[in-house]
N, C-alpha and C. Protein backbone atom coordinates (compact mmCIF):
# COMPACT_ATOMS: atom_id res chain seq x y z
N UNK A 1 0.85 -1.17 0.00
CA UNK A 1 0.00 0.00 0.00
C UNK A 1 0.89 1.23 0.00
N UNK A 2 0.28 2.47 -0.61
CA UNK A 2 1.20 3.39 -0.92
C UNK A 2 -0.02 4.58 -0.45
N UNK A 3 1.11 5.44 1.03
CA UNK A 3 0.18 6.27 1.24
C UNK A 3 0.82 7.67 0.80
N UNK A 4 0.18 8.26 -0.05
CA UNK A 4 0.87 9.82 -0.53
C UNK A 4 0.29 11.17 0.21
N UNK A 5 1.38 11.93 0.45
CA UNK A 5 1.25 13.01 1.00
C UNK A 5 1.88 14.11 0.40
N UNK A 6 1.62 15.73 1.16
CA UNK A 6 2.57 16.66 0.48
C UNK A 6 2.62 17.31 1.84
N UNK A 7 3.50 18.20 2.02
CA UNK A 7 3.78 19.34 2.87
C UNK A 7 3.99 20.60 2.54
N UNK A 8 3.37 21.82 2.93
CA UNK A 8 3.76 22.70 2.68
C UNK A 8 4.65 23.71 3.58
N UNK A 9 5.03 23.21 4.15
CA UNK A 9 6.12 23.46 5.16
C UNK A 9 7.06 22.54 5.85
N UNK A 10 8.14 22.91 6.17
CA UNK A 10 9.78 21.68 6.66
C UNK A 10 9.03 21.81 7.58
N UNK A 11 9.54 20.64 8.26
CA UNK A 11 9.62 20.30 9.77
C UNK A 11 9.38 18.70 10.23
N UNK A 12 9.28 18.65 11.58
CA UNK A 12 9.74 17.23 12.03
C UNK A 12 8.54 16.67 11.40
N UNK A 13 7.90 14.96 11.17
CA UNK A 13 6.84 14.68 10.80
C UNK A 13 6.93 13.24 10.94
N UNK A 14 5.73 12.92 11.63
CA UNK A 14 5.44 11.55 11.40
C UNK A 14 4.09 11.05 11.04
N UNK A 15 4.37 9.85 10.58
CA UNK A 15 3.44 9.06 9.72
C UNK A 15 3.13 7.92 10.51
N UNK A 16 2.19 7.36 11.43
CA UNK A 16 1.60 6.54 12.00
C UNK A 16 0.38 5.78 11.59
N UNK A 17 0.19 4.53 11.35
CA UNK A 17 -1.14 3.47 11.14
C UNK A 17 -1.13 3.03 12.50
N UNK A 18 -2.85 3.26 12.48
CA UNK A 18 -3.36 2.93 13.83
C UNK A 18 -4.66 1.64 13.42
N UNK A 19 -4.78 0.79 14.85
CA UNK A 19 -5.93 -0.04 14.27
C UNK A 19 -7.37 0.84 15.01
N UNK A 20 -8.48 0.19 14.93
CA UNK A 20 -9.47 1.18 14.73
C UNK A 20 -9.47 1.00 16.91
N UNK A 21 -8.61 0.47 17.18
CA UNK A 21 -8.55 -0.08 18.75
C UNK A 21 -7.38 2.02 19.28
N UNK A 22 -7.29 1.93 18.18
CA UNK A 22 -6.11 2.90 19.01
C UNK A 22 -4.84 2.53 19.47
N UNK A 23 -4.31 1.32 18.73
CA UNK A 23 -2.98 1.40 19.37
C UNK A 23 -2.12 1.09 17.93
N UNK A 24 -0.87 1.68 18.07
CA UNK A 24 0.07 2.08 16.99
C UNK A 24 0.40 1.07 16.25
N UNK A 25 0.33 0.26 14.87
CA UNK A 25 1.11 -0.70 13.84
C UNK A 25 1.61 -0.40 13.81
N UNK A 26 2.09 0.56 13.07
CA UNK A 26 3.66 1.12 12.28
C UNK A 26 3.68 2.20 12.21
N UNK A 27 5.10 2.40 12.32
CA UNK A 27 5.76 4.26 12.46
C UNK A 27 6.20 4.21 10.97
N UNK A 28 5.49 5.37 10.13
CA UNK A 28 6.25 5.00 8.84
C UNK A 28 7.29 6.11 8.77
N UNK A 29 6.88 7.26 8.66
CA UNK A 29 7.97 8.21 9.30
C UNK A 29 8.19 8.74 9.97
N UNK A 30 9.44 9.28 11.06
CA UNK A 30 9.77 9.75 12.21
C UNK A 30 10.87 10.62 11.82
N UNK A 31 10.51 12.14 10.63
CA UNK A 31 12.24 12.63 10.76
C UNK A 31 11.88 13.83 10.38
N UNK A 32 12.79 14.02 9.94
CA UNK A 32 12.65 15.96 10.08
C UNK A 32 12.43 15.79 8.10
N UNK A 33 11.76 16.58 7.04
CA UNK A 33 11.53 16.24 6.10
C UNK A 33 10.81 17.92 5.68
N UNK A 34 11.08 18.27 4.24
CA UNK A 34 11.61 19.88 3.71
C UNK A 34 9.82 19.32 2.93
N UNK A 35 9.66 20.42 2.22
CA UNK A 35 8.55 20.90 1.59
C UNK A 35 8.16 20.13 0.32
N UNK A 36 7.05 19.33 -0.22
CA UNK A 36 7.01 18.41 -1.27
C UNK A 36 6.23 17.42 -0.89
N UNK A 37 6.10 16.46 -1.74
CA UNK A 37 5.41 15.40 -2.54
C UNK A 37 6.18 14.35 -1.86
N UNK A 38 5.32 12.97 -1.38
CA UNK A 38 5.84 11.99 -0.51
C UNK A 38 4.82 10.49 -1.35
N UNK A 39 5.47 9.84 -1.38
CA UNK A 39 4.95 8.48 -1.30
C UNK A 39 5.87 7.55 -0.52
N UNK A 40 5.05 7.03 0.37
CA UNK A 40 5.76 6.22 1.00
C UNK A 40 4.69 4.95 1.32
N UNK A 41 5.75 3.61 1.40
CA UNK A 41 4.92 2.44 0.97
C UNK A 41 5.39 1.71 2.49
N UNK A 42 3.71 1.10 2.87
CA UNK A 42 3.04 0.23 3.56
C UNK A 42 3.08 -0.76 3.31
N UNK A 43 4.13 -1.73 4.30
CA UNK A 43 4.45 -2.91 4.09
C UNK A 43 3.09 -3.58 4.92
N UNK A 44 2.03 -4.35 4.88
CA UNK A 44 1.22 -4.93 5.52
C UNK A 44 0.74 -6.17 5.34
N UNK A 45 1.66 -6.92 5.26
CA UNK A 45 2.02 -8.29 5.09
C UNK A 45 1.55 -8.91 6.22
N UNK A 46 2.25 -8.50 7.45
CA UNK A 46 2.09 -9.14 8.99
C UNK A 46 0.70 -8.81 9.85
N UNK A 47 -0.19 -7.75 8.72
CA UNK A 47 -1.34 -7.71 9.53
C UNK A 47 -2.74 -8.05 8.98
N UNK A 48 -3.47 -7.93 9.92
CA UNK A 48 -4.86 -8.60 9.38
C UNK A 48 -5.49 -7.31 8.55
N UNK A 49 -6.64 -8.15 7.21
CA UNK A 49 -7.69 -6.94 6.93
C UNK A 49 -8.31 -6.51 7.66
N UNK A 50 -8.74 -5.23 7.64
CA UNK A 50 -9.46 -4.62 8.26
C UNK A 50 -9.59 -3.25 8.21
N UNK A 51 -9.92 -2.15 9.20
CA UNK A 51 -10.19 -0.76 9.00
C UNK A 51 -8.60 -0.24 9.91
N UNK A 52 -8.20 0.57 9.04
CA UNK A 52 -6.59 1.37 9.75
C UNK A 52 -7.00 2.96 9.36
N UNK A 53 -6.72 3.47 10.77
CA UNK A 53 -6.57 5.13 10.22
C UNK A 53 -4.60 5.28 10.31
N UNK A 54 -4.49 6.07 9.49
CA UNK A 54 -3.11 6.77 9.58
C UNK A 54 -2.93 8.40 9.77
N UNK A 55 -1.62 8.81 10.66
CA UNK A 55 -2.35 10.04 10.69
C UNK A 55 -0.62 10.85 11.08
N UNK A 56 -1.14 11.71 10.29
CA UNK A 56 0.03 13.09 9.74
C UNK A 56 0.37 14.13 10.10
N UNK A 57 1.64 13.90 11.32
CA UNK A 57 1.93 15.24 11.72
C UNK A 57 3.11 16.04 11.71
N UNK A 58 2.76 17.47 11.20
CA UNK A 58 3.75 17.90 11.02
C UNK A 58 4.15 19.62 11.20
N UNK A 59 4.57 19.68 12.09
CA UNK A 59 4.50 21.44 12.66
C UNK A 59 3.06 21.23 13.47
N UNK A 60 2.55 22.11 13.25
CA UNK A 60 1.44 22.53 13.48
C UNK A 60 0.26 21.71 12.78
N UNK A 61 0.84 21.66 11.87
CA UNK A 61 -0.34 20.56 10.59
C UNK A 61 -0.44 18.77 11.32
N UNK A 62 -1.38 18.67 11.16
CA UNK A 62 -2.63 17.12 11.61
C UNK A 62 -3.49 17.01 11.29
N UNK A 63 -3.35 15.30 10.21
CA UNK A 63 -4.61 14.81 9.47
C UNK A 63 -4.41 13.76 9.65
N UNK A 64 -5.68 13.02 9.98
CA UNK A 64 -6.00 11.46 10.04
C UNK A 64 -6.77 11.18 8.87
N UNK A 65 -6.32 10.15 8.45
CA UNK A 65 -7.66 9.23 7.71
C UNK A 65 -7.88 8.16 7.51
N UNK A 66 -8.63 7.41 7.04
CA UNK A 66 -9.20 6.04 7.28
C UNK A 66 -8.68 5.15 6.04
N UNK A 67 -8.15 3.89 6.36
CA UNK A 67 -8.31 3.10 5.10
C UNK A 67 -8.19 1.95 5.51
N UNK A 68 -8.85 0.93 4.13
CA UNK A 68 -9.39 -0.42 4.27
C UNK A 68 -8.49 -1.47 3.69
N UNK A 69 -7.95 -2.35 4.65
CA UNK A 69 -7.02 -3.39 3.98
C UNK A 69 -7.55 -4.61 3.41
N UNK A 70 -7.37 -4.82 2.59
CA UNK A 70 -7.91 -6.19 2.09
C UNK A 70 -7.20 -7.02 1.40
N UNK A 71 -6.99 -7.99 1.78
CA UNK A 71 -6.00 -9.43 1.62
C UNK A 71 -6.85 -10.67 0.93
């Protein structure tokens, strides 16, 4: 799975999938990252289908959203 993003401002940022329970799968990014266009790919091999939010923070900026795995 490939989740794409953009930023319009540098700064630290991370990329987290959550299950719909609230507790953390995977940290996809954790780093400091400049202004632009992102794809970054979701290895989800080791987990079950189901409903995952992921959610995007960065400076000041935070967005969650929902998506559906299916195997």
């Amino acid at each position: 799975t490939t989740i794409s993003f953009s930023l319009k401002q540098s700064g630290f940022t991370t990329l987290v999938v959550y299950d719909v329970l609230g507790r953390e799968v995977a940290t996809l990014v954790n780093n400091q990252m400049n202004v632009g266009s992102y794809n970054i790919v979701f290895n989800a091999n080791d987990i079950p289908s189901g409903i995952y939010f992921y959610q995007i923070k960065s400076g000041d900026y935070v967005n969650t959203k929902k998506m559906m795995l299916l195997k």
